[in-house]
C-alpha atoms as a PDB file:
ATOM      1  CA  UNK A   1      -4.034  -8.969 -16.072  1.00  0.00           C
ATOM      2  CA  UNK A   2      -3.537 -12.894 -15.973  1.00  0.00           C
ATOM      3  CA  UNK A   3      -0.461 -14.883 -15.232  1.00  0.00           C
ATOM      4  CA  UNK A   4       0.547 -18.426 -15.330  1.00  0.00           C
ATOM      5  CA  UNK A   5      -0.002 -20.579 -12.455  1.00  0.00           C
ATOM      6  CA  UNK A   6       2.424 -20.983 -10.019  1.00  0.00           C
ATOM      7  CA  UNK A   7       3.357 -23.672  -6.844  1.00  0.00           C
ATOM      8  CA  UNK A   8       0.928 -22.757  -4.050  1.00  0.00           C
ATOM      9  CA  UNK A   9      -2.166 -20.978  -5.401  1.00  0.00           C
ATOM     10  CA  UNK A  10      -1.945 -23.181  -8.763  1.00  0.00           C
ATOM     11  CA  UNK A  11      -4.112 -21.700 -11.513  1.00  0.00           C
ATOM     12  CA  UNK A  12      -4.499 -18.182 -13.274  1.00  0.00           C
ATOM     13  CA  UNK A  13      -4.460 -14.855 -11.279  1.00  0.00           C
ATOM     14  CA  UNK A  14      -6.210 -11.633 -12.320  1.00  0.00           C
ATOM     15  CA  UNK A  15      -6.118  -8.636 -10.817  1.00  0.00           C
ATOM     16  CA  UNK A  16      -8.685  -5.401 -11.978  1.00  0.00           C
ATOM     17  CA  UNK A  17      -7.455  -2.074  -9.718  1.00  0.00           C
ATOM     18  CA  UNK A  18      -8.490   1.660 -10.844  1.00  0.00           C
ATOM     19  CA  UNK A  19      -7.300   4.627  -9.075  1.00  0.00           C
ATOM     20  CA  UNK A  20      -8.738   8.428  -8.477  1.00  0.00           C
ATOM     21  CA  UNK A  21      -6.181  11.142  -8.341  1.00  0.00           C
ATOM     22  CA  UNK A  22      -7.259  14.278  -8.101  1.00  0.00           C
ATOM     23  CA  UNK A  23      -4.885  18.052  -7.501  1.00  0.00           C
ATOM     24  CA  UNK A  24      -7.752  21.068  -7.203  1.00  0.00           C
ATOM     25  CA  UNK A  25      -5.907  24.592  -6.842  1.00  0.00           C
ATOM     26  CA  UNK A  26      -7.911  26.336  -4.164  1.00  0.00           C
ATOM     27  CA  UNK A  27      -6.214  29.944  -4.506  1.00  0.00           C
ATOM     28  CA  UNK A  28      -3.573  31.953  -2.369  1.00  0.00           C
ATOM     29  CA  UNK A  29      -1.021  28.852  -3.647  1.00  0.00           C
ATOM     30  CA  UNK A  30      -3.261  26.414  -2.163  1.00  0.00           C
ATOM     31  CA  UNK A  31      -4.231  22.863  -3.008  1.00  0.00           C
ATOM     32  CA  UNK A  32      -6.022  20.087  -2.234  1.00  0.00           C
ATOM     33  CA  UNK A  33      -4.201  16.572  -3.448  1.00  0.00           C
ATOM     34  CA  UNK A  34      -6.089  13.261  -2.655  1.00  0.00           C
ATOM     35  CA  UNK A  35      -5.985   9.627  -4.063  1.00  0.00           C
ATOM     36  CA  UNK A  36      -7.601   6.953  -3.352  1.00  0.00           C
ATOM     37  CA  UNK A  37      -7.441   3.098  -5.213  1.00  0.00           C
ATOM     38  CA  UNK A  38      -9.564   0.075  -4.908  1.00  0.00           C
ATOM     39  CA  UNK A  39      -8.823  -3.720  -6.717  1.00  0.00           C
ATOM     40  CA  UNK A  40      -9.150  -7.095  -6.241  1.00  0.00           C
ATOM     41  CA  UNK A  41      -7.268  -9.816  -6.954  1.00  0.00           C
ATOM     42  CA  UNK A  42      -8.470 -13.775  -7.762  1.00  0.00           C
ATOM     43  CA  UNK A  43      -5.830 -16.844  -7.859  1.00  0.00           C
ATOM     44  CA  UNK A  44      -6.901 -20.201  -9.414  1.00  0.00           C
ATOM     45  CA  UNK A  45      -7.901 -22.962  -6.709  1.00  0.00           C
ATOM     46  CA  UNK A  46      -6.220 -25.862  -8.391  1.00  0.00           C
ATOM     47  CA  UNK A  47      -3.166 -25.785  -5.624  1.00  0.00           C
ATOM     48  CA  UNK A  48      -2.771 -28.445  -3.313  1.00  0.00           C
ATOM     49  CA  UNK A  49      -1.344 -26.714  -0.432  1.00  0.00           C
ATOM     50  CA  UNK A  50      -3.025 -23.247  -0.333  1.00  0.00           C
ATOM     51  CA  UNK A  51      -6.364 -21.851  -1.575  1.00  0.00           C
ATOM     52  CA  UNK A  52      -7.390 -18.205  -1.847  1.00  0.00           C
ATOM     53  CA  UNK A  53     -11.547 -18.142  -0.694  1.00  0.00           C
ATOM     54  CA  UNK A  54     -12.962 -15.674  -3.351  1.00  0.00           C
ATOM     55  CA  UNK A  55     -11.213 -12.785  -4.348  1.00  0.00           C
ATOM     56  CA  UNK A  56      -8.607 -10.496  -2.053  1.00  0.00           C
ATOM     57  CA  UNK A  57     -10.081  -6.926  -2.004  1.00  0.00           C
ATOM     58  CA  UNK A  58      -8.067  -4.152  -0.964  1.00  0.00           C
ATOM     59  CA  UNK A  59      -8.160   0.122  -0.938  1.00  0.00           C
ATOM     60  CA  UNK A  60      -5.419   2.568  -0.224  1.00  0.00           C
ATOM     61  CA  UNK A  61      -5.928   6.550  -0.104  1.00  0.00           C
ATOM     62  CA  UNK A  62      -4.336   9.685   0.483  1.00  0.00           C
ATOM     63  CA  UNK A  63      -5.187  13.402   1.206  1.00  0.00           C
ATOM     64  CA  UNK A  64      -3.450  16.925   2.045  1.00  0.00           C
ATOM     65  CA  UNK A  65      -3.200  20.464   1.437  1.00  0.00           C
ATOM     66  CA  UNK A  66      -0.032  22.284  -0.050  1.00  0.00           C
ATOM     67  CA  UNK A  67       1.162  25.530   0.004  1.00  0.00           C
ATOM     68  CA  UNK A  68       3.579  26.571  -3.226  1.00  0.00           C
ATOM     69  CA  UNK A  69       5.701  29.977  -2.438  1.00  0.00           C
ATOM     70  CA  UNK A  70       5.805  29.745   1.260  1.00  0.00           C
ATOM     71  CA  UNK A  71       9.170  30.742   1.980  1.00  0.00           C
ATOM     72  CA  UNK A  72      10.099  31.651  -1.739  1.00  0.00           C
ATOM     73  CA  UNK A  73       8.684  31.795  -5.310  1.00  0.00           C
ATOM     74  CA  UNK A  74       9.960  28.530  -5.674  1.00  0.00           C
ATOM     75  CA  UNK A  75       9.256  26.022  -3.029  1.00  0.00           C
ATOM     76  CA  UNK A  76       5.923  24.202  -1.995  1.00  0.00           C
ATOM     77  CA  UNK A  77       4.626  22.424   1.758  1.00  0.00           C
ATOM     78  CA  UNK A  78       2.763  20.105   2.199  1.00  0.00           C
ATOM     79  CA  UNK A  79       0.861  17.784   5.288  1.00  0.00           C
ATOM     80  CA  UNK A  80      -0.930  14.893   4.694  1.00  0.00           C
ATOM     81  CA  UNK A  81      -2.430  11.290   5.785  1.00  0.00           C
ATOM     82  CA  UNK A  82      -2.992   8.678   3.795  1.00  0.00           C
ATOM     83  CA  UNK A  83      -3.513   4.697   4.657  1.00  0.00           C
ATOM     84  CA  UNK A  84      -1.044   2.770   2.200  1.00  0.00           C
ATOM     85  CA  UNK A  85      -2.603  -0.178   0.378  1.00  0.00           C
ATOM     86  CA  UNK A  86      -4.659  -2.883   3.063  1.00  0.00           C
ATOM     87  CA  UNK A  87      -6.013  -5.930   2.364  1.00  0.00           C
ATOM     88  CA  UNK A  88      -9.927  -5.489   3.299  1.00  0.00           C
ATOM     89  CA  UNK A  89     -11.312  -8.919   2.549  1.00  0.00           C
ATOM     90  CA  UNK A  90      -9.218 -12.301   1.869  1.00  0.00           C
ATOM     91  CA  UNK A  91      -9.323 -15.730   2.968  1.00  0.00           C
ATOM     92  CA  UNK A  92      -7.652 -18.728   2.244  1.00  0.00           C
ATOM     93  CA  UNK A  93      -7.195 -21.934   2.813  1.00  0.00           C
ATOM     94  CA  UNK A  94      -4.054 -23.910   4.126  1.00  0.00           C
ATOM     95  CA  UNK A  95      -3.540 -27.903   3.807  1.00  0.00           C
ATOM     96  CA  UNK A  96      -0.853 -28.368   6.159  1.00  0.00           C
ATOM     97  CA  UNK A  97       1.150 -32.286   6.985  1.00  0.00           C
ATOM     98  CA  UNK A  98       0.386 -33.196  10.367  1.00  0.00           C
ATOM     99  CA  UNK A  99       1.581 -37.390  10.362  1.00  0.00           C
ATOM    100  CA  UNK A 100       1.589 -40.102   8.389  1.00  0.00           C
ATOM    101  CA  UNK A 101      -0.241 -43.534   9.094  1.00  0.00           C
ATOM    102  CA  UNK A 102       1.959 -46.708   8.944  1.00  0.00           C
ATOM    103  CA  UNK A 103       1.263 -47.169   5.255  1.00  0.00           C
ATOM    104  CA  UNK A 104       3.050 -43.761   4.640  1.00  0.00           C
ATOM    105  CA  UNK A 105       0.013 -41.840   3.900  1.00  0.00           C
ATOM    106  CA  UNK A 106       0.302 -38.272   4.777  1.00  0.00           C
ATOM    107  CA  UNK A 107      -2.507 -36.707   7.159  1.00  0.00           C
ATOM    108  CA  UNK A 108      -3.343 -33.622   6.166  1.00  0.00           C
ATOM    109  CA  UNK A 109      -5.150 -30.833   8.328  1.00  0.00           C
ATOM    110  CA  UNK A 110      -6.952 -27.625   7.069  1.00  0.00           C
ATOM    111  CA  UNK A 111      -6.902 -24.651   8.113  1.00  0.00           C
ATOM    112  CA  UNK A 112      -9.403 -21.535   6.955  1.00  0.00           C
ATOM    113  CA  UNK A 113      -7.793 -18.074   7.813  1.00  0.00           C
ATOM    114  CA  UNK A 114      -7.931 -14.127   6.779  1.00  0.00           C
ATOM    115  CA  UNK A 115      -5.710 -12.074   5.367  1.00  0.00           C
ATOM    116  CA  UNK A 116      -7.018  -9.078   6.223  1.00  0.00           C
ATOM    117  CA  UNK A 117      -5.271  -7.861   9.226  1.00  0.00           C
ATOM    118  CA  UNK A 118      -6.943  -6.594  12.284  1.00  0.00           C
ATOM    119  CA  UNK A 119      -5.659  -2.482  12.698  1.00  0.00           C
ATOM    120  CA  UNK A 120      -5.444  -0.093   9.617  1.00  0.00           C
ATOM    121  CA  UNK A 121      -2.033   1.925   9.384  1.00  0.00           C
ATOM    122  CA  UNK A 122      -2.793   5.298   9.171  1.00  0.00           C
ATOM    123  CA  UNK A 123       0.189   7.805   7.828  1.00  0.00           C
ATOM    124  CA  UNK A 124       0.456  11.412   8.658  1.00  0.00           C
ATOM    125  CA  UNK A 125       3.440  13.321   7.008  1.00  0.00           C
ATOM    126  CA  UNK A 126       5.110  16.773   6.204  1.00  0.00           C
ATOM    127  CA  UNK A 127       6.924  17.592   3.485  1.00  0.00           C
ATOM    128  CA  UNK A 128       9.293  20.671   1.613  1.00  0.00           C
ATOM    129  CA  UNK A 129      10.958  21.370  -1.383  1.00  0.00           C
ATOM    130  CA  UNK A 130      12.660  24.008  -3.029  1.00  0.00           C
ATOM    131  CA  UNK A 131      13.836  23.984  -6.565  1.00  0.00           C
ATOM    132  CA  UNK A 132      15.952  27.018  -8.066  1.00  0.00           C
ATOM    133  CA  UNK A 133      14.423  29.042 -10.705  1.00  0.00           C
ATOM    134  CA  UNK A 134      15.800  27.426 -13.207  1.00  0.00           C
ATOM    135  CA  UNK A 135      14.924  23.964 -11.986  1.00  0.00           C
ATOM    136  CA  UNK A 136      18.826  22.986 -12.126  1.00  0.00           C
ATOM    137  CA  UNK A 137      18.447  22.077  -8.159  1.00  0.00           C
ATOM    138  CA  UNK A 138      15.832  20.479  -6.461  1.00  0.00           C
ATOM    139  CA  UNK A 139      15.929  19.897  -2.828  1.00  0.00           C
ATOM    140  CA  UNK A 140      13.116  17.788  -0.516  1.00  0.00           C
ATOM    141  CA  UNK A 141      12.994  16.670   3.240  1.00  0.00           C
ATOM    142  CA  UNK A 142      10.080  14.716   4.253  1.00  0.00           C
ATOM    143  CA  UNK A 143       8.708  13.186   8.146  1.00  0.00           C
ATOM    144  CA  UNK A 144       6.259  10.957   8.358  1.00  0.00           C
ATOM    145  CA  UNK A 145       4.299   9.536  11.606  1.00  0.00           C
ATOM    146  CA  UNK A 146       2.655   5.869  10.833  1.00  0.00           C
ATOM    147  CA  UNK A 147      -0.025   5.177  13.540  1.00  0.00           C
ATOM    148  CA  UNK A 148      -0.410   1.222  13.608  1.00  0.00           C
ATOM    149  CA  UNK A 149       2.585   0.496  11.608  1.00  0.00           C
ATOM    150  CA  UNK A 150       2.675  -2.617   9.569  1.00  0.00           C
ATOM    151  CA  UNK A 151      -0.746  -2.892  10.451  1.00  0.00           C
ATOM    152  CA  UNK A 152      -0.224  -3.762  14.141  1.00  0.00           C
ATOM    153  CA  UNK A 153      -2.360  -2.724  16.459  1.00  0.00           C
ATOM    154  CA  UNK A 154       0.164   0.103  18.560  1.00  0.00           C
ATOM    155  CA  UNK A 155       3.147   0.226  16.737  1.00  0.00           C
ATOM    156  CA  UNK A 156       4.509   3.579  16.172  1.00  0.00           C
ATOM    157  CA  UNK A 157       7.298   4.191  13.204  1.00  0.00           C
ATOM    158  CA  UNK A 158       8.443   7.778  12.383  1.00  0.00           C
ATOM    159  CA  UNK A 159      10.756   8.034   9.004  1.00  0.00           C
ATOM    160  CA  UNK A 160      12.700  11.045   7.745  1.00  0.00           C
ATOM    161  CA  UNK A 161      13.970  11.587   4.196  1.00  0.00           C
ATOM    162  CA  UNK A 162      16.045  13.977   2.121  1.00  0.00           C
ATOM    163  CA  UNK A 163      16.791  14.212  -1.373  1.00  0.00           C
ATOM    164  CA  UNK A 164      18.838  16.487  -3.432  1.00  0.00           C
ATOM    165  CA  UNK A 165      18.623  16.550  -7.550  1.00  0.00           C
ATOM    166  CA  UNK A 166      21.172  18.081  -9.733  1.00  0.00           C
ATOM    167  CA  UNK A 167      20.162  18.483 -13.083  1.00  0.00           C
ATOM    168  CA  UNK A 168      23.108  20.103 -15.566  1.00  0.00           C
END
């Protein structure tokens, strides 16, 4: 994919990601669900303000087990972890105003930093549903426990969710 240039990173961007998914039945109303996805991502270096250092690299992936017909003939559980999408390798460059001399030129200073932040957020969730026979209602609650949330270091989040679909 390409795209026009645009204010900071100046230049053409292209991005090449591919993703695995993969759903093996294992038997009993067991399976094993994973995904996993790797790209990179490369701006031009024709802005004056901020420069990317190479391309930004980054990988997400998920895996669990679920269990269809646990409580009925028509629902399915399922626990998991997964580590949403992280930026594993990504520099850039910053050109930032720090003055200006007496002729009104403006001092620049640079600074070299990485994007890739220092703790990995690792999810761990649980999840129901339970559709009718006839697939009219659908009904889902889902928890999930992030470990390093927002990729810092510590930070705990817990999120719950509920849906209900009503198809007629």
């Amino acid at each position: 994919m390409g795209g026009q240039s645009d204010l900071w990173l100046g230049g053409i961007t292209q991005i090449a990601a591919g993703q695995f998914t993969v759903r093996q039945a294992l038997g009993g109303g067991f399976a094993l669900v994973g995904r996993a996805e790797l790209g990179s991502a490369t701006a031009g270096n024709d802005g004056d303000l901020m420069k990317a250092e190479g391309p930004a690299l980054y990988s997400g992936f998920e895996a669990g087990f679920e269990k269809n017909r646990t409580l009925s003939g028509y629902d399915r559980l399922g626990i998991w972890f997964s580590q949403p999408m992280r930026v594993e390798q990504s520099d850039v460059t910053l050109r930032l105003a720090r003055g200006r001399k007496k002729d009104g030129t403006i001092i620049y200073e640079t600074y070299k930093r990485s994007l890739a932040p220092d703790s990995r957020q690792v999810d761990v969730g649980l999840s129901y549903s339970y559709a009718t026979p006839d697939a009219a209602h659908l009904a889902q609650v889902g928890l999930v426990q992030s470990f390093n949330s927002g990729l810092v270091a510590g930070e705990l989040d817990t999120s719950v969710a509920a849906s209900y679909r009503l198809r007629f």
